[in-house]
N, C-alpha and C. Protein backbone atom coordinates (compact mmCIF):
# COMPACT_ATOMS: atom_id res chain seq x y z
N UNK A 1 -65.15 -109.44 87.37
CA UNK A 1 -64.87 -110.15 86.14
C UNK A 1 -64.78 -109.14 85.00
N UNK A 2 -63.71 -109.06 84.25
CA UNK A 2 -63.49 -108.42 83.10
C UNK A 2 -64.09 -108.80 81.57
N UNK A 3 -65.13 -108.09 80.70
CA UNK A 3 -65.98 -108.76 79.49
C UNK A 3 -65.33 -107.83 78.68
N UNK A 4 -64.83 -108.72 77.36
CA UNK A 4 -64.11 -107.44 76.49
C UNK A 4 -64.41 -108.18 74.98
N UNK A 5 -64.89 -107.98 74.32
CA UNK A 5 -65.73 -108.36 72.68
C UNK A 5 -65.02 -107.47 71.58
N UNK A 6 -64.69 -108.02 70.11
CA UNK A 6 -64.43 -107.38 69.70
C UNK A 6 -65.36 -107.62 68.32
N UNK A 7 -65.50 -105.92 67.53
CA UNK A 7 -66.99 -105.99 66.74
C UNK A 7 -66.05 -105.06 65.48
N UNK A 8 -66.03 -105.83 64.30
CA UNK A 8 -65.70 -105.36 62.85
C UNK A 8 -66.34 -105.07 61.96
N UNK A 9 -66.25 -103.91 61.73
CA UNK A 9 -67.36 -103.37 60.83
C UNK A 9 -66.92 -102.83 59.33
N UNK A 10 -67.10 -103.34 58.45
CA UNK A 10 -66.43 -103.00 57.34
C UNK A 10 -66.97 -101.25 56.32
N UNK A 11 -66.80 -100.39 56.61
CA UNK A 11 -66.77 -99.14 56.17
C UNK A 11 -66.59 -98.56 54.50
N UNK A 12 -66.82 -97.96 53.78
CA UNK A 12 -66.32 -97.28 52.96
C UNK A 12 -65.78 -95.94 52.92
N UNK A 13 -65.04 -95.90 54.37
CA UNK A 13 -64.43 -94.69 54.38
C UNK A 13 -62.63 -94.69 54.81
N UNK A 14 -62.15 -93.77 54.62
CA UNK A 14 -60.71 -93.25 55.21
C UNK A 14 -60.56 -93.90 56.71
N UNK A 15 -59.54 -94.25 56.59
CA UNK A 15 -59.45 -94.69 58.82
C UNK A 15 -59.47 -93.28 59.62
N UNK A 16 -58.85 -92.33 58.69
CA UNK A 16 -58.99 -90.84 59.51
C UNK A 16 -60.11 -90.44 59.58
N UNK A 17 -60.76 -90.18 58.52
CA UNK A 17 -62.22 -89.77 58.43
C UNK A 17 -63.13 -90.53 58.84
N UNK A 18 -62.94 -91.68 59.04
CA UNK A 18 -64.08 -92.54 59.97
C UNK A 18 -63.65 -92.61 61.46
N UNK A 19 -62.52 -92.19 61.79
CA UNK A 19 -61.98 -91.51 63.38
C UNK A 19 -62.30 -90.35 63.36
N UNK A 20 -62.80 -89.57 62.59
CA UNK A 20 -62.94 -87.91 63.16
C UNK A 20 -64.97 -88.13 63.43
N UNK A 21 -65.27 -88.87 62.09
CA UNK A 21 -66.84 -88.83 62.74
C UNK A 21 -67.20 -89.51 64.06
N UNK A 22 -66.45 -90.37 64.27
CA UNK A 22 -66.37 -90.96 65.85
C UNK A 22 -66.47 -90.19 66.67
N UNK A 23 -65.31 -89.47 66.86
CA UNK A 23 -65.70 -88.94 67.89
C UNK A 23 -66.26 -87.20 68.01
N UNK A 24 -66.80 -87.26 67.52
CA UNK A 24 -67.99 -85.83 66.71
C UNK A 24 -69.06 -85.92 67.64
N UNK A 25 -69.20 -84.76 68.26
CA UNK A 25 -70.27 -84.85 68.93
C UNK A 25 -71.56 -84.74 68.65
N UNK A 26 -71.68 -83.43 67.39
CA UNK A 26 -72.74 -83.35 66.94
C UNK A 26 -73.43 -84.46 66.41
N UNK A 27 -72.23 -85.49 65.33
CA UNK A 27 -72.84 -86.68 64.62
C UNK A 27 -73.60 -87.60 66.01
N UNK A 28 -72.87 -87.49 67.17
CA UNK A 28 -73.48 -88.63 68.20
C UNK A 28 -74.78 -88.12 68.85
N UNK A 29 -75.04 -86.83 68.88
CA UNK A 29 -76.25 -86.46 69.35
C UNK A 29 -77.17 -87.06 68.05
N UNK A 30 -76.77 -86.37 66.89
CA UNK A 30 -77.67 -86.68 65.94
C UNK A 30 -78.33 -88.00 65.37
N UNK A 31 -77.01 -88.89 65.61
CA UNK A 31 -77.58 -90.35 65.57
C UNK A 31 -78.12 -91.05 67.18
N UNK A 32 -78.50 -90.35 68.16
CA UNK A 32 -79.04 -90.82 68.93
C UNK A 32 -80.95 -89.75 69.42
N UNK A 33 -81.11 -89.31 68.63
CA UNK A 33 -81.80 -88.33 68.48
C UNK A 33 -83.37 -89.16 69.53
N UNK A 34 -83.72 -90.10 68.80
CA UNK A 34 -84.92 -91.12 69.99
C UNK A 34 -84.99 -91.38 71.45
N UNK A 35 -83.25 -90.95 71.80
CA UNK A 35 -83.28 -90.97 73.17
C UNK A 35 -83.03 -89.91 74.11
N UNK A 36 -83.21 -88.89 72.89
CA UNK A 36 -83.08 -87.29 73.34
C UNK A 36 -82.11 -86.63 74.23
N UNK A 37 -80.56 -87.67 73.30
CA UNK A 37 -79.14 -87.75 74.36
C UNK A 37 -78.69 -86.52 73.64
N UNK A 38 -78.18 -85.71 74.45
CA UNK A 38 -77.45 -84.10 74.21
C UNK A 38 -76.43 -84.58 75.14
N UNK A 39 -75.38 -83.24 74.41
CA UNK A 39 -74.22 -82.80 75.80
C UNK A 39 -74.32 -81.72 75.88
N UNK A 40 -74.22 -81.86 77.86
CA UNK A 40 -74.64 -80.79 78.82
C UNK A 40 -73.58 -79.95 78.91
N UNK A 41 -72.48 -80.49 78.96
CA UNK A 41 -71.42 -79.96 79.91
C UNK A 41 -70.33 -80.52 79.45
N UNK A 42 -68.94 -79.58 79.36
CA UNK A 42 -67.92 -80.10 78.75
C UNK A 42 -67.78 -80.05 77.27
N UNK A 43 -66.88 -80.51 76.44
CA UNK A 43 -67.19 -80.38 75.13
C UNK A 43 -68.36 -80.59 74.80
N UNK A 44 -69.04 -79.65 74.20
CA UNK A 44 -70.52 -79.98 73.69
C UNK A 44 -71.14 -79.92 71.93
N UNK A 45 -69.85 -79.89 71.57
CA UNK A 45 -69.65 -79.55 70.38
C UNK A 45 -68.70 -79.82 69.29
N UNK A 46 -68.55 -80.42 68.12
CA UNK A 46 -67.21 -80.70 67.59
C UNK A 46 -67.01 -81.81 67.75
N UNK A 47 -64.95 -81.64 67.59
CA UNK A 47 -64.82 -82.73 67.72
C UNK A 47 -63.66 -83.51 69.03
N UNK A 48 -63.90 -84.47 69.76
CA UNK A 48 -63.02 -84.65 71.17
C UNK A 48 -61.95 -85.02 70.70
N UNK A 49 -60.79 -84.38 71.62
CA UNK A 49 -59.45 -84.65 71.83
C UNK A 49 -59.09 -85.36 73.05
N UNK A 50 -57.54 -85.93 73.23
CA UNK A 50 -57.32 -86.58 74.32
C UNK A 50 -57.27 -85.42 75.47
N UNK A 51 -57.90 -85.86 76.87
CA UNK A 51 -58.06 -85.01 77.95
C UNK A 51 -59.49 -84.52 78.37
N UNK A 52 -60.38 -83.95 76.65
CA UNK A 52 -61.86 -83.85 76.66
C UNK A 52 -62.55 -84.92 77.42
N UNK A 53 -63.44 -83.49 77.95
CA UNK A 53 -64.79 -84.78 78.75
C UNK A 53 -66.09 -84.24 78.12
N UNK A 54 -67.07 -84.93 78.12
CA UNK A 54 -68.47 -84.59 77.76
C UNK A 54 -69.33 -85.32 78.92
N UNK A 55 -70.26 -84.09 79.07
CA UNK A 55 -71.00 -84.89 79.91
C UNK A 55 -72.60 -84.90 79.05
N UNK A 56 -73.23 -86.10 78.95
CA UNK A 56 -74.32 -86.55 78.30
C UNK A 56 -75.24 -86.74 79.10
N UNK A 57 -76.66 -86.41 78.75
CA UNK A 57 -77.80 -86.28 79.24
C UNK A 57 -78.79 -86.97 78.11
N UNK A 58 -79.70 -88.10 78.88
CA UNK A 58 -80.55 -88.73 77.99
C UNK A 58 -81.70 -89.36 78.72
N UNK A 59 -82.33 -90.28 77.70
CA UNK A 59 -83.59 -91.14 78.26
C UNK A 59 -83.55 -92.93 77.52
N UNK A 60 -83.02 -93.37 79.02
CA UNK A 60 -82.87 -95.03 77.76
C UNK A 60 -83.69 -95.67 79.17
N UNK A 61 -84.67 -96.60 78.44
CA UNK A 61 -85.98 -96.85 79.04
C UNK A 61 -86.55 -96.92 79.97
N UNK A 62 -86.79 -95.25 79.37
CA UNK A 62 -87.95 -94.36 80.62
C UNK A 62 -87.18 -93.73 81.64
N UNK A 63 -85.92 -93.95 81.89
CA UNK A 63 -84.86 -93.73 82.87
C UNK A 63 -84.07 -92.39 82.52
N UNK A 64 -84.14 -91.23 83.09
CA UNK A 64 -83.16 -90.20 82.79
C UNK A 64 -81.77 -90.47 83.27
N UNK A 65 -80.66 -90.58 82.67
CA UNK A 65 -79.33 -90.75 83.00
C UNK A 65 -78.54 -89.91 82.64
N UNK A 66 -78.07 -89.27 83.44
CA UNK A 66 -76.73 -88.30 83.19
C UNK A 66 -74.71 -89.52 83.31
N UNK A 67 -74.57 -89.07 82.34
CA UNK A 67 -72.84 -89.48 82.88
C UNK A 67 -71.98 -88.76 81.86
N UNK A 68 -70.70 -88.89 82.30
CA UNK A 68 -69.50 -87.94 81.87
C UNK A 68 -68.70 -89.17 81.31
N UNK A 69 -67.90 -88.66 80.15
CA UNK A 69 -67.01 -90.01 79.82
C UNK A 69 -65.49 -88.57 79.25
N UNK A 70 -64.33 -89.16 79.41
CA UNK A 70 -63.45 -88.69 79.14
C UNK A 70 -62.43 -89.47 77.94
N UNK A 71 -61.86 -88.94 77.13
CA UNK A 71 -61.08 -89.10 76.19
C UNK A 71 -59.96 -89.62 76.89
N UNK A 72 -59.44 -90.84 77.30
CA UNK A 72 -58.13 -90.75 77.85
C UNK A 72 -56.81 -91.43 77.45
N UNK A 73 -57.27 -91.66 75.79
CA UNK A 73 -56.01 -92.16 75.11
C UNK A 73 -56.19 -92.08 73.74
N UNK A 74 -55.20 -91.24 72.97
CA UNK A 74 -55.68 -90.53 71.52
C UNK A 74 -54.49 -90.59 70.46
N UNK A 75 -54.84 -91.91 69.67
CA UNK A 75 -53.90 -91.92 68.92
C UNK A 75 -54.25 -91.67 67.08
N UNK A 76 -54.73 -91.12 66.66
CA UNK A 76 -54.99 -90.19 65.46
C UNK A 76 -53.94 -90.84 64.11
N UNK A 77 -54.75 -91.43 63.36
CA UNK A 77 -55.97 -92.33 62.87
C UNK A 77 -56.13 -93.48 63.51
N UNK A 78 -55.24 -93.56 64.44
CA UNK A 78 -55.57 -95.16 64.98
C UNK A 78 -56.43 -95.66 66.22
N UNK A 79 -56.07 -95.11 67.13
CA UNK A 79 -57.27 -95.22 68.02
C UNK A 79 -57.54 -94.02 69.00
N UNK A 80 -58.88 -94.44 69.96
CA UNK A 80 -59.18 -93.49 71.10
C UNK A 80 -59.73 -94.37 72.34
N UNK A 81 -59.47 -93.96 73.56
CA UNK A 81 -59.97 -95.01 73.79
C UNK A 81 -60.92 -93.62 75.42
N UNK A 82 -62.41 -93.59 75.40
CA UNK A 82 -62.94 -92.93 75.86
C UNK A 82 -63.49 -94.04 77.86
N UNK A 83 -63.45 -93.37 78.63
CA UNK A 83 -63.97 -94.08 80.15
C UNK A 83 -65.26 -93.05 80.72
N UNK A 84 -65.82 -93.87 81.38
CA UNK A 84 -67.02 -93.13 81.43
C UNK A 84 -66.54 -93.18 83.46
N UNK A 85 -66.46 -91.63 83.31
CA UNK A 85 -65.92 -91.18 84.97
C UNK A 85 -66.90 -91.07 85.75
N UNK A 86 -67.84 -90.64 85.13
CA UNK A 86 -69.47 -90.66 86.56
C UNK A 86 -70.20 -90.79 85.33
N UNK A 87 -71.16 -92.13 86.34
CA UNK A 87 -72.78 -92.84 85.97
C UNK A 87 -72.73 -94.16 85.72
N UNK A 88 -73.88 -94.49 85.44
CA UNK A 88 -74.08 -96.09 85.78
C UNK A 88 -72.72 -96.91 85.53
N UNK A 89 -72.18 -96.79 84.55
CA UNK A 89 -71.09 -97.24 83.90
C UNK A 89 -69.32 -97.12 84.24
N UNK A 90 -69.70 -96.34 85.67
CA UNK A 90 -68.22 -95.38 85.73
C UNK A 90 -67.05 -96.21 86.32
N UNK A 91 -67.25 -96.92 86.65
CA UNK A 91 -66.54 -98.09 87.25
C UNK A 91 -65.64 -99.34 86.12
N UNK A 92 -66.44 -99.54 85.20
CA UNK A 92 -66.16 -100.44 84.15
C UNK A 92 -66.43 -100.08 82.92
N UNK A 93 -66.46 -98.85 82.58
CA UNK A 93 -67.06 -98.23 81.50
C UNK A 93 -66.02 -97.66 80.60
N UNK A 94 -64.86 -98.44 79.74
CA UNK A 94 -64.22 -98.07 78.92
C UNK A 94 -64.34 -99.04 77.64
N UNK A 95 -64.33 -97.78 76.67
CA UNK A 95 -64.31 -98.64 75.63
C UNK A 95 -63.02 -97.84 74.09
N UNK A 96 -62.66 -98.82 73.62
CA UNK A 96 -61.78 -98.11 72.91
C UNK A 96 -61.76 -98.44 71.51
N UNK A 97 -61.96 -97.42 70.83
CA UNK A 97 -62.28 -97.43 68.93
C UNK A 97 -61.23 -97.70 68.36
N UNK A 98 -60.87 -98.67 67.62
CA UNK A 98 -59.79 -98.85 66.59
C UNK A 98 -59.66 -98.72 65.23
N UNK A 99 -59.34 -97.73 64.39
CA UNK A 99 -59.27 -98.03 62.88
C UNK A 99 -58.58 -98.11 62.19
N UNK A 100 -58.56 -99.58 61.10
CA UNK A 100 -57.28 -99.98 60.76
C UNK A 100 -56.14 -98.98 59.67
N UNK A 101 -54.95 -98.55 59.79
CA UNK A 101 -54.55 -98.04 58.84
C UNK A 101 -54.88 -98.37 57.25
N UNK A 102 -54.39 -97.78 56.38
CA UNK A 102 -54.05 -98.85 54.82
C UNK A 102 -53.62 -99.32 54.98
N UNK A 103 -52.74 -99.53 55.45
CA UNK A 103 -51.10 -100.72 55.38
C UNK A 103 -52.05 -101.99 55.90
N UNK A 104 -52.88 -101.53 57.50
CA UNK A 104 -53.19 -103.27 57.94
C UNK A 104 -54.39 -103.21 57.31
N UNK A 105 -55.11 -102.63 56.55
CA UNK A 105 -56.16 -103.48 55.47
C UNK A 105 -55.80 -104.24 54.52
N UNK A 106 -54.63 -104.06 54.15
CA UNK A 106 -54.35 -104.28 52.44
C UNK A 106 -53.97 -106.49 52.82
């Protein structure tokens, strides 16, 4: 069965500049800092392009989990859409960021 939700979040930023902190790695370690999620392997740094993989290492409750997710569709300011290739998730594990231009806010 396929589950697909969609979640709007209203910003005070640029659609570009709120697509580049997306997919920033440093910002995602840093805002996940409680679950002591780093990247191991792969881009570990910066910011992901289409093709990039990261592989992430963490603790979500009590459970050490490693998985890899890849960049595999990159459209700059508009979307990305990242799949998670190995770990719990690797099977059904895509999810894809959208941000609206000016034109479709106005």
């Amino acid at each position: 069965m396929t589950v697909s939700f969609t979640c709007r979040t209203h910003i005070g930023m640029e659609p570009g500049e709120l697509f580049d902190l997306s997919r920033n790695v440093d910002a995602h370690v840093g805002s996940m800092a409680k679950s002591r999620e780093r990247a191991v392997a792969g881009v570990v740094s910066g910011l992901l392009s289409e093709g990039d993989e990261v592989t992430w290492q963490a603790w979500h409750f009590a459970v050490p989990l490693r998985m890899s997710s890849r960049i595999t569709r990159f459209r700059f300011p508009e979307s990305f859409t990242d799949e998670q290739v190995r770990g719990p998730f690797a099977s059904s594990g895509t999810c894809t960021s959208s941000f609206p231009t000016t034109a479709a806010r106005s």
